[in-house]
PDB file of N, CA and C in Angstrom:
ATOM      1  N   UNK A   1    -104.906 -14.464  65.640  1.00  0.00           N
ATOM      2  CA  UNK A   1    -104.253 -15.607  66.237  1.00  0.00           C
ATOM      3  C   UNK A   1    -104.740 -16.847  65.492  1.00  0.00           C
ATOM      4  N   UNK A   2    -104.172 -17.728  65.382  1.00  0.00           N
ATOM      5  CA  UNK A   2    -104.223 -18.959  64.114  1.00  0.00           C
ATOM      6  C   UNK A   2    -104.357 -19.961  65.472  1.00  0.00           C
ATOM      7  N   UNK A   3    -105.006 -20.701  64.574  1.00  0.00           N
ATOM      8  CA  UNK A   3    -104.947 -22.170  65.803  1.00  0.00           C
ATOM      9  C   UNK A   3    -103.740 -22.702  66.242  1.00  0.00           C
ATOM     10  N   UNK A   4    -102.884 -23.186  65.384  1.00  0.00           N
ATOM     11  CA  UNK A   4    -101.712 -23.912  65.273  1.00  0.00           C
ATOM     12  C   UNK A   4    -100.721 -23.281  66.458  1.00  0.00           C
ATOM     13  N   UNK A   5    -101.339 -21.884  66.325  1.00  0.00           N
ATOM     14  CA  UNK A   5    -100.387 -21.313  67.799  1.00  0.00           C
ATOM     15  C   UNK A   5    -100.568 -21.488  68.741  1.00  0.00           C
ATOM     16  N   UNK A   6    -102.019 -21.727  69.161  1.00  0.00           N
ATOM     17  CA  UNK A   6    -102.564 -21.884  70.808  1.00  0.00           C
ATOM     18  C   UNK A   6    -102.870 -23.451  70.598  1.00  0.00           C
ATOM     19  N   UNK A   7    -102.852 -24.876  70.358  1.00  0.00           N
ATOM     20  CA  UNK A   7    -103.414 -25.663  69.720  1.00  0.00           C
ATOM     21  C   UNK A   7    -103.044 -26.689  71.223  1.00  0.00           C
ATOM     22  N   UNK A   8    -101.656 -26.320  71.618  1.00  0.00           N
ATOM     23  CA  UNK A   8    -100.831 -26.980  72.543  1.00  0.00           C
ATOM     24  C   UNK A   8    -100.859 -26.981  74.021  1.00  0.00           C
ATOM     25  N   UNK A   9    -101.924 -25.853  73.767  1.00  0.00           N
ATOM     26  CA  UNK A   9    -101.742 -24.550  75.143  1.00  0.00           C
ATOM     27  C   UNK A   9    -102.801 -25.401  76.620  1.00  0.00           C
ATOM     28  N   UNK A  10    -102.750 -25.724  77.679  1.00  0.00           N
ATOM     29  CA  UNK A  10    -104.029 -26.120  78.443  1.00  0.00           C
ATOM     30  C   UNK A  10    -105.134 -25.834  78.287  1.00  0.00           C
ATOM     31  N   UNK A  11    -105.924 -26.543  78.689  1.00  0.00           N
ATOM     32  CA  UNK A  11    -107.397 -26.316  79.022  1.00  0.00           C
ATOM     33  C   UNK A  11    -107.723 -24.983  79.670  1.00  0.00           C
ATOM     34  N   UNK A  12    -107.119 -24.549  80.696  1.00  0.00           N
ATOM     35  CA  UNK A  12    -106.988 -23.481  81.212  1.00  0.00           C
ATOM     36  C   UNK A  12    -106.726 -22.216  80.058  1.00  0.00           C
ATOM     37  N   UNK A  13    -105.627 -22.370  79.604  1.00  0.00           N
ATOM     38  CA  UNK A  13    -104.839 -21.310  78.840  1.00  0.00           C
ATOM     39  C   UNK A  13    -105.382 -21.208  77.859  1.00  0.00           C
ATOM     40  N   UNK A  14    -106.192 -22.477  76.987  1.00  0.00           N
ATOM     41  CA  UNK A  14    -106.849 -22.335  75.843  1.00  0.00           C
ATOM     42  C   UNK A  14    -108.210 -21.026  76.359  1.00  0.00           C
ATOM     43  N   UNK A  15    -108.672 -21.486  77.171  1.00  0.00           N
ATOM     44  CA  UNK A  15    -109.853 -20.849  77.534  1.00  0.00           C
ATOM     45  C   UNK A  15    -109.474 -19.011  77.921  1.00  0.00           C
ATOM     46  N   UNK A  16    -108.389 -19.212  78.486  1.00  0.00           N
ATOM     47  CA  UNK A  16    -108.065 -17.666  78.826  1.00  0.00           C
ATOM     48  C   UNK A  16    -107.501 -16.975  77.450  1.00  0.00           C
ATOM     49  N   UNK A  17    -106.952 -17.583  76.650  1.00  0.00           N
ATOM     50  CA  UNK A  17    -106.984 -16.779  75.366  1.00  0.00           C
ATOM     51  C   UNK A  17    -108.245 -16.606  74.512  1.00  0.00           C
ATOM     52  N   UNK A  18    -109.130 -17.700  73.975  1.00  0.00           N
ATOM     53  CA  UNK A  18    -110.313 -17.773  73.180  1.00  0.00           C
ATOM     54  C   UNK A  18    -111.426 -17.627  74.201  1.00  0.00           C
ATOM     55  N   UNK A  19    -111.677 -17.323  75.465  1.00  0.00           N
ATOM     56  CA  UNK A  19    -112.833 -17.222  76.019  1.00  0.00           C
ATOM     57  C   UNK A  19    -114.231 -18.945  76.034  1.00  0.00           C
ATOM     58  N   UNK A  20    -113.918 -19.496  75.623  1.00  0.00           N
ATOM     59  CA  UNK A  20    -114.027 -20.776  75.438  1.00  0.00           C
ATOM     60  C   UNK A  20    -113.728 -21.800  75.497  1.00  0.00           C
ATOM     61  N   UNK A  21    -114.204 -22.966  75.827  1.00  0.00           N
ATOM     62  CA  UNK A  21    -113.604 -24.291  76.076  1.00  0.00           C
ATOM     63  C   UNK A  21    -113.000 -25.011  74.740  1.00  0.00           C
ATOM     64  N   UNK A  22    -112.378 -25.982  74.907  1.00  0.00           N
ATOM     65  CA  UNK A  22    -111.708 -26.477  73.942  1.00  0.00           C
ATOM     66  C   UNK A  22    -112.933 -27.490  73.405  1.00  0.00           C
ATOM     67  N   UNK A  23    -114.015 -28.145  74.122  1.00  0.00           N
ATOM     68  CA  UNK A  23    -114.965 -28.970  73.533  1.00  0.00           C
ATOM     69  C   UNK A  23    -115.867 -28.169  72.805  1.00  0.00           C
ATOM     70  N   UNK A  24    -116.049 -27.134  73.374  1.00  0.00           N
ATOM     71  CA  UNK A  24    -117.134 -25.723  72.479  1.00  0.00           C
ATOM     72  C   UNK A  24    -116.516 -25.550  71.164  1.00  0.00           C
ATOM     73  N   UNK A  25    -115.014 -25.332  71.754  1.00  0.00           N
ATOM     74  CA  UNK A  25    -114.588 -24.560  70.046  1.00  0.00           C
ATOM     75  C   UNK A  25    -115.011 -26.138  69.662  1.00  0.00           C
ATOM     76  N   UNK A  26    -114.335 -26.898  69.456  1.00  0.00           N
ATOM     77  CA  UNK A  26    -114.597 -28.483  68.423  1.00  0.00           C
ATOM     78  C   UNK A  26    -115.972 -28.421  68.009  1.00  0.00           C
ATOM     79  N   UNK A  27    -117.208 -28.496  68.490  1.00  0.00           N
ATOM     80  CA  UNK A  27    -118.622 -28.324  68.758  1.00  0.00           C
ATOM     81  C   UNK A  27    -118.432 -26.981  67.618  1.00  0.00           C
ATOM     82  N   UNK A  28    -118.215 -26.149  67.512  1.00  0.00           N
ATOM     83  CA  UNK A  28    -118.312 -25.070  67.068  1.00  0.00           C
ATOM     84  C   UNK A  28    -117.699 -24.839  65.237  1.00  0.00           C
ATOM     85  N   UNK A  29    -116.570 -25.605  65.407  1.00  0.00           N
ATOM     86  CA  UNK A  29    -115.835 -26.458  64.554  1.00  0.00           C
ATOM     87  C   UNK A  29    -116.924 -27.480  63.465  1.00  0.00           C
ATOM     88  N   UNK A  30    -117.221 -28.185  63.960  1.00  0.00           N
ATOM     89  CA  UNK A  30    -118.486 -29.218  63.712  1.00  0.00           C
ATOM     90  C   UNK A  30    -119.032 -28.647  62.631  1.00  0.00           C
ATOM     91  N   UNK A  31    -119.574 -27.966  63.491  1.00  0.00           N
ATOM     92  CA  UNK A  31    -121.156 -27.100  62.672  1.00  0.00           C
ATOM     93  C   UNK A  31    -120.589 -26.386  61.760  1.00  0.00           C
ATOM     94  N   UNK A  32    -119.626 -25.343  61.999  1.00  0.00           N
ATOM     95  CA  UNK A  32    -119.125 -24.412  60.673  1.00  0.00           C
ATOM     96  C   UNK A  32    -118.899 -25.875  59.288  1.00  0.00           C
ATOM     97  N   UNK A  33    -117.828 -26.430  59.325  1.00  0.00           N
ATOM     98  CA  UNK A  33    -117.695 -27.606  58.327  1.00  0.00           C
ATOM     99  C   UNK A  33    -118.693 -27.972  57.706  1.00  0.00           C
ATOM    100  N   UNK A  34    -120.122 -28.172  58.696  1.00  0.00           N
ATOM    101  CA  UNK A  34    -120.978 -28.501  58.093  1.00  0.00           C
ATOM    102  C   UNK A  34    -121.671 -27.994  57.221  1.00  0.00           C
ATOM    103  N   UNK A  35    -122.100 -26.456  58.059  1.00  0.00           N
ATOM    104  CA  UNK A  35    -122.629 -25.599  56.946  1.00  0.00           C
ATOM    105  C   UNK A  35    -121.985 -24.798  56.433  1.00  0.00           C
ATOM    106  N   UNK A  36    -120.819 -24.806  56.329  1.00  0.00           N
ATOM    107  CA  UNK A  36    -119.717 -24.569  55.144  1.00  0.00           C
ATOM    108  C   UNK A  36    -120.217 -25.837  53.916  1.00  0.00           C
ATOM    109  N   UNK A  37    -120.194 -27.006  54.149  1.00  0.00           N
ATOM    110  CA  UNK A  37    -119.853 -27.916  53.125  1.00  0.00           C
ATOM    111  C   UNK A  37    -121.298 -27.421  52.242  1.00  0.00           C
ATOM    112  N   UNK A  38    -122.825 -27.011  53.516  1.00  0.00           N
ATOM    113  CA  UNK A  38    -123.651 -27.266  52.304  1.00  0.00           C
ATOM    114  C   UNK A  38    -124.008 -26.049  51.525  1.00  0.00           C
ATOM    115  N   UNK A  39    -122.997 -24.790  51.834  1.00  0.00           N
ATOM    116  CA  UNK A  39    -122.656 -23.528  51.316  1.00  0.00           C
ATOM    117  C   UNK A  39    -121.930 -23.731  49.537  1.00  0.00           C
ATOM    118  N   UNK A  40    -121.224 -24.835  49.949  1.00  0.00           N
ATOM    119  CA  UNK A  40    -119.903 -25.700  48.900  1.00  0.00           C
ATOM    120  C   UNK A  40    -121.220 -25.952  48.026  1.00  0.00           C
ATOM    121  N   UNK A  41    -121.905 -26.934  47.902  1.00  0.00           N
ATOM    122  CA  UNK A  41    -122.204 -27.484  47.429  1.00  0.00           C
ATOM    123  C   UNK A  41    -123.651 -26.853  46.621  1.00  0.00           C
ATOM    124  N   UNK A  42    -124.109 -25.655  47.104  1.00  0.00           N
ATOM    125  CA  UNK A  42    -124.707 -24.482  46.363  1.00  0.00           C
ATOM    126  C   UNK A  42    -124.160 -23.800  45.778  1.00  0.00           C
ATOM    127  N   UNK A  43    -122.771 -23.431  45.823  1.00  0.00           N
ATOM    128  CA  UNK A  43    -122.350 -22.444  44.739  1.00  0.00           C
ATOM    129  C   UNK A  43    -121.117 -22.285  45.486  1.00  0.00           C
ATOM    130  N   UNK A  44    -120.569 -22.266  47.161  1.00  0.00           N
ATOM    131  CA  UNK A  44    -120.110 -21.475  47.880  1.00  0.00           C
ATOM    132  C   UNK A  44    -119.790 -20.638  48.268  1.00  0.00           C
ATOM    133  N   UNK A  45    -119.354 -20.044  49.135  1.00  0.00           N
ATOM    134  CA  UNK A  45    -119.251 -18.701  50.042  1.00  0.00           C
ATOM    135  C   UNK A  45    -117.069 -18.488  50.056  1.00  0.00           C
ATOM    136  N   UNK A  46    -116.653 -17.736  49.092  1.00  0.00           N
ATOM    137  CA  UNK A  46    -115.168 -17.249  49.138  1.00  0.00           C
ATOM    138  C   UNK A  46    -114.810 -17.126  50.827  1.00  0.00           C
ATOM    139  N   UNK A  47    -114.292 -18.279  51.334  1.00  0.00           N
ATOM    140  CA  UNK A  47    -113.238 -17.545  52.562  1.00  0.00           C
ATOM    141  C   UNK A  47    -111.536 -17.606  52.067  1.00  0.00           C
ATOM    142  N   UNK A  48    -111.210 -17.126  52.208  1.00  0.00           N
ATOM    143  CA  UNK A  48    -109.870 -16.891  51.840  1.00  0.00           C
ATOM    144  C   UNK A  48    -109.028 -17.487  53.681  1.00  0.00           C
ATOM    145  N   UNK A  49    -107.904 -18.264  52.877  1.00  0.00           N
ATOM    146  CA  UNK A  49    -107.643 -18.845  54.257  1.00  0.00           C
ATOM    147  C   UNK A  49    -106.102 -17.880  54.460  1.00  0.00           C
ATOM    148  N   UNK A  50    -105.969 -16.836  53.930  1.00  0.00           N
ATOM    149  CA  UNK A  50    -105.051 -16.153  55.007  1.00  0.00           C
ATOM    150  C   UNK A  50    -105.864 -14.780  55.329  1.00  0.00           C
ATOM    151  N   UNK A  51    -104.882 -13.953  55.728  1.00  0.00           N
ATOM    152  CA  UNK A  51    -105.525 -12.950  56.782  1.00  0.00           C
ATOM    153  C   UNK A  51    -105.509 -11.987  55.883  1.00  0.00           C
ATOM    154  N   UNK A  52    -105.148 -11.896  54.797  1.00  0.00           N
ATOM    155  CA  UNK A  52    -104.878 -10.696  53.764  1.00  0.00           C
ATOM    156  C   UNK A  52    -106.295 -10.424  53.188  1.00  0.00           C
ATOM    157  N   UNK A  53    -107.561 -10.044  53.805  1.00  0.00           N
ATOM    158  CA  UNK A  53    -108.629  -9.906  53.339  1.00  0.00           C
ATOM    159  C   UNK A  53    -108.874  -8.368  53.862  1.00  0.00           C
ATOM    160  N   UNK A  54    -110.432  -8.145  53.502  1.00  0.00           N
ATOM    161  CA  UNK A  54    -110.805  -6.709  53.501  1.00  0.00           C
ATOM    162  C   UNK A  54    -111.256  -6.784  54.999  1.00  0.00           C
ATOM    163  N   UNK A  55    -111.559  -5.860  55.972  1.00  0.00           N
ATOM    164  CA  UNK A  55    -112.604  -6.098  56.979  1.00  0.00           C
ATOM    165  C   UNK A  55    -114.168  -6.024  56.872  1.00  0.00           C
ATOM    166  N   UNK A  56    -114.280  -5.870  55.803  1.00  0.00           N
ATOM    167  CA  UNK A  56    -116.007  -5.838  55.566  1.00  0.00           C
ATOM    168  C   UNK A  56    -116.012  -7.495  55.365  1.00  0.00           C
ATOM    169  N   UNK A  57    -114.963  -8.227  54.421  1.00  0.00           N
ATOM    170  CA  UNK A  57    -115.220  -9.404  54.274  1.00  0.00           C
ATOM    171  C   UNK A  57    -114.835 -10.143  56.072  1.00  0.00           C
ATOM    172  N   UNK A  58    -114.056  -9.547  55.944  1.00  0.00           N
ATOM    173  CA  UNK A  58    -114.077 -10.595  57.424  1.00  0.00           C
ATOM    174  C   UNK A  58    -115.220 -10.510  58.524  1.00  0.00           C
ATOM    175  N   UNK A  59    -115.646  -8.854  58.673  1.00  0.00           N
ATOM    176  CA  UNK A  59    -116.882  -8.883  59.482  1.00  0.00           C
ATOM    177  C   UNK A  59    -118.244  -9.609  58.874  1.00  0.00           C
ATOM    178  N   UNK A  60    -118.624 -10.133  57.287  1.00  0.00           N
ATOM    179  CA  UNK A  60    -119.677 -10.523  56.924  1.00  0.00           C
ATOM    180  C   UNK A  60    -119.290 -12.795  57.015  1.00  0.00           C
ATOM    181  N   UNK A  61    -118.201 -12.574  56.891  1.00  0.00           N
ATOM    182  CA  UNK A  61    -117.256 -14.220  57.626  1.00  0.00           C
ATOM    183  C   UNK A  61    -118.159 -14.354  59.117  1.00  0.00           C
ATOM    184  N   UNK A  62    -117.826 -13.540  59.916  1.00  0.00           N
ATOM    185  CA  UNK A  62    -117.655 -13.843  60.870  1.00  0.00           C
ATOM    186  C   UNK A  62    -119.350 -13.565  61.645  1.00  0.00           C
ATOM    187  N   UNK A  63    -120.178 -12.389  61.320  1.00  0.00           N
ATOM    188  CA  UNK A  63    -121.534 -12.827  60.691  1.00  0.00           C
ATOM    189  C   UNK A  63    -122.064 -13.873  60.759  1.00  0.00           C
ATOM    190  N   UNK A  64    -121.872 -14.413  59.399  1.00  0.00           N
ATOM    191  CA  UNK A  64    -122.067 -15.713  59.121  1.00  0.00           C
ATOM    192  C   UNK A  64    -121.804 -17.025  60.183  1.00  0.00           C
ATOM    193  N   UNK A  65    -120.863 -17.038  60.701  1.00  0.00           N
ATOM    194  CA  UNK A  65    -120.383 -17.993  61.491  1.00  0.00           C
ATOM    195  C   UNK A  65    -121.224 -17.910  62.377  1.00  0.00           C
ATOM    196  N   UNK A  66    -121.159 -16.640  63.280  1.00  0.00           N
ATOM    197  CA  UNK A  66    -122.128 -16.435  64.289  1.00  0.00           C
ATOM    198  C   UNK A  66    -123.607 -16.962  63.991  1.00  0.00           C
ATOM    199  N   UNK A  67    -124.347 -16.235  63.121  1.00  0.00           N
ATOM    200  CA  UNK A  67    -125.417 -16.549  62.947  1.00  0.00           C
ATOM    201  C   UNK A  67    -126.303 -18.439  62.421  1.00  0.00           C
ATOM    202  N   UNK A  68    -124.636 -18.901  61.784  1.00  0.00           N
ATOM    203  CA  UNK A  68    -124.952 -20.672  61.649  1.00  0.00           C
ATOM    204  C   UNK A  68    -124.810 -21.222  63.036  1.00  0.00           C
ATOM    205  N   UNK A  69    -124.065 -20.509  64.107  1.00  0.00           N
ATOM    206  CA  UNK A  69    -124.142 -20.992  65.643  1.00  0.00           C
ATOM    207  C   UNK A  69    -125.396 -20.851  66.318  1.00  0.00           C
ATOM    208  N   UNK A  70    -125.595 -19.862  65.702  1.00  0.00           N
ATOM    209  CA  UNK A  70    -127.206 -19.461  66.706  1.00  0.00           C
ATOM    210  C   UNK A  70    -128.183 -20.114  65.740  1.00  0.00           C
ATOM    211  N   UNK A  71    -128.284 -20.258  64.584  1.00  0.00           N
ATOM    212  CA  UNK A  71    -129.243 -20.530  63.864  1.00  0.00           C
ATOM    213  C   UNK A  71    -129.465 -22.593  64.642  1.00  0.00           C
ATOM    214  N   UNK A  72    -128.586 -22.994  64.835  1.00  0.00           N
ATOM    215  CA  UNK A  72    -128.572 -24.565  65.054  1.00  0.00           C
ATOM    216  C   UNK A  72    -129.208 -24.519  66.701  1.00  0.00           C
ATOM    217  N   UNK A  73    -130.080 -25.694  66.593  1.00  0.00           N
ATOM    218  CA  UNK A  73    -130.564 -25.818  67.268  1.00  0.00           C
ATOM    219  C   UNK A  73    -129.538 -26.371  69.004  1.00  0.00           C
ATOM    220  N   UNK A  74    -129.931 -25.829  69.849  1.00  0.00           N
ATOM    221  CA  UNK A  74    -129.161 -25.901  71.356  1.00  0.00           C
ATOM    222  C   UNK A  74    -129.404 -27.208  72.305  1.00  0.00           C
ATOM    223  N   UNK A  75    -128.452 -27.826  72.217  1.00  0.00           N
ATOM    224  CA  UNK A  75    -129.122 -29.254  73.332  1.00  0.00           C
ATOM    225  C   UNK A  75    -129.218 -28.740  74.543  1.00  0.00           C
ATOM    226  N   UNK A  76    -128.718 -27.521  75.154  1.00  0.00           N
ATOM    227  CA  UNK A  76    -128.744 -26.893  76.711  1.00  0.00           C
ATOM    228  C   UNK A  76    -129.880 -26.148  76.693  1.00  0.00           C
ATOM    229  N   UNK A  77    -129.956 -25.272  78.170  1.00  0.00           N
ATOM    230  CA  UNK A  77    -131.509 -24.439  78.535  1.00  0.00           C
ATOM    231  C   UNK A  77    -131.328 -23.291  78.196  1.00  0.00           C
ATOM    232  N   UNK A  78    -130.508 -22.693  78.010  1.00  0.00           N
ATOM    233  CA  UNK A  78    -129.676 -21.422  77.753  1.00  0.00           C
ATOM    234  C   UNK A  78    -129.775 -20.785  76.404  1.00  0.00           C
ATOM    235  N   UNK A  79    -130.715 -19.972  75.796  1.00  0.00           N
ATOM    236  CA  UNK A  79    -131.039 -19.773  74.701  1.00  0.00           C
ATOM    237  C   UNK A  79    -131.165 -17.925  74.953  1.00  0.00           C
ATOM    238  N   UNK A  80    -130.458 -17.572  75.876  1.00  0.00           N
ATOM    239  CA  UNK A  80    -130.087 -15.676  75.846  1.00  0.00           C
ATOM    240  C   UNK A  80    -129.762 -15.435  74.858  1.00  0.00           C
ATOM    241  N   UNK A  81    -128.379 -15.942  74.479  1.00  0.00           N
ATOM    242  CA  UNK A  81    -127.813 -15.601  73.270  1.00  0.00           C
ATOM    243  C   UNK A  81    -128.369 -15.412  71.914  1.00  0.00           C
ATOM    244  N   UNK A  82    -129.412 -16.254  71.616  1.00  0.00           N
ATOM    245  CA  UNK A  82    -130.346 -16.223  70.283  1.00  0.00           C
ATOM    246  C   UNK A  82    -131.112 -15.490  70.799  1.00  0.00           C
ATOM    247  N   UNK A  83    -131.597 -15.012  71.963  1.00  0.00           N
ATOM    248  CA  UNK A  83    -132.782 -13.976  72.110  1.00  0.00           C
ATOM    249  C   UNK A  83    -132.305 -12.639  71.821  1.00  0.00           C
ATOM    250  N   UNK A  84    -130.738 -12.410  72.456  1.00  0.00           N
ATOM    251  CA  UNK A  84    -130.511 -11.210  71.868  1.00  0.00           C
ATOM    252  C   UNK A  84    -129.300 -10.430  71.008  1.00  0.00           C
ATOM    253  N   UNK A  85    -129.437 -11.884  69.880  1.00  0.00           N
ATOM    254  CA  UNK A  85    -128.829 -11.891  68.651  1.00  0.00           C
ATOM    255  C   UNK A  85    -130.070 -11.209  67.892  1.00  0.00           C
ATOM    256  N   UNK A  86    -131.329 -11.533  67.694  1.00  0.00           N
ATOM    257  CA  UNK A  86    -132.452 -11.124  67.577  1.00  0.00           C
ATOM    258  C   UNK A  86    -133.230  -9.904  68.044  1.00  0.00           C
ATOM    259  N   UNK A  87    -132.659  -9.221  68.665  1.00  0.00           N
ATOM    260  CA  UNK A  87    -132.542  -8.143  69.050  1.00  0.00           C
ATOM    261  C   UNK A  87    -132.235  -6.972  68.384  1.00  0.00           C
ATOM    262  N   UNK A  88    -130.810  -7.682  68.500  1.00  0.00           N
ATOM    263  CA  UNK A  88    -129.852  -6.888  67.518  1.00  0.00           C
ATOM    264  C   UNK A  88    -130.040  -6.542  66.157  1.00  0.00           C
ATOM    265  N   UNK A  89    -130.866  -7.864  65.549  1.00  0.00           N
ATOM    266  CA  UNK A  89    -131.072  -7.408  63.864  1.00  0.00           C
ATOM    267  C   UNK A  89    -132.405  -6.102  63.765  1.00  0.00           C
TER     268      UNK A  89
END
């Protein structure tokens, strides 16, 4: 599902499709750009912006994403998620 499709959709509806708020995804948004740009600016990291990729590349994409979310530091109390992201490795 592409943004541009749900982009329009409520607060409600956004959340019942992506599991997330619309200020999270933005917040979430943020940070990828960011450490995307300073990925850019080392050499960068190939994302290919259509869907015609391998799934190993998309599962090591998406990896990545995850792990620059958890890696950034949390302004809330709620730090489960990095405890058992850490787990997992």
């Amino acid at each position: 599902m592409k943004f541009e499709q749900i982009k329009d959709e409520s607060s409600e509806g956004f959340r019942r499709l992506t599991g997330i708020k619309y200020t999270t995804f933005d917040v979430m948004v943020k940070i990828r750009g960011e450490a995307e740009a300073v990925l850019k600016a080392q050499g960068g990291k190939p994302i290919s912006r259509s869907y015609g990729i391998s799934e190993s590349t998309c599962y090591r994409n998406i990896r990545w994403v995850e792990d620059t979310l958890i890696e950034r530091p949390k302004k809330n109390k709620n730090t489960s998620t990095q405890a058992r992201r850490k787990d997992i490795r």
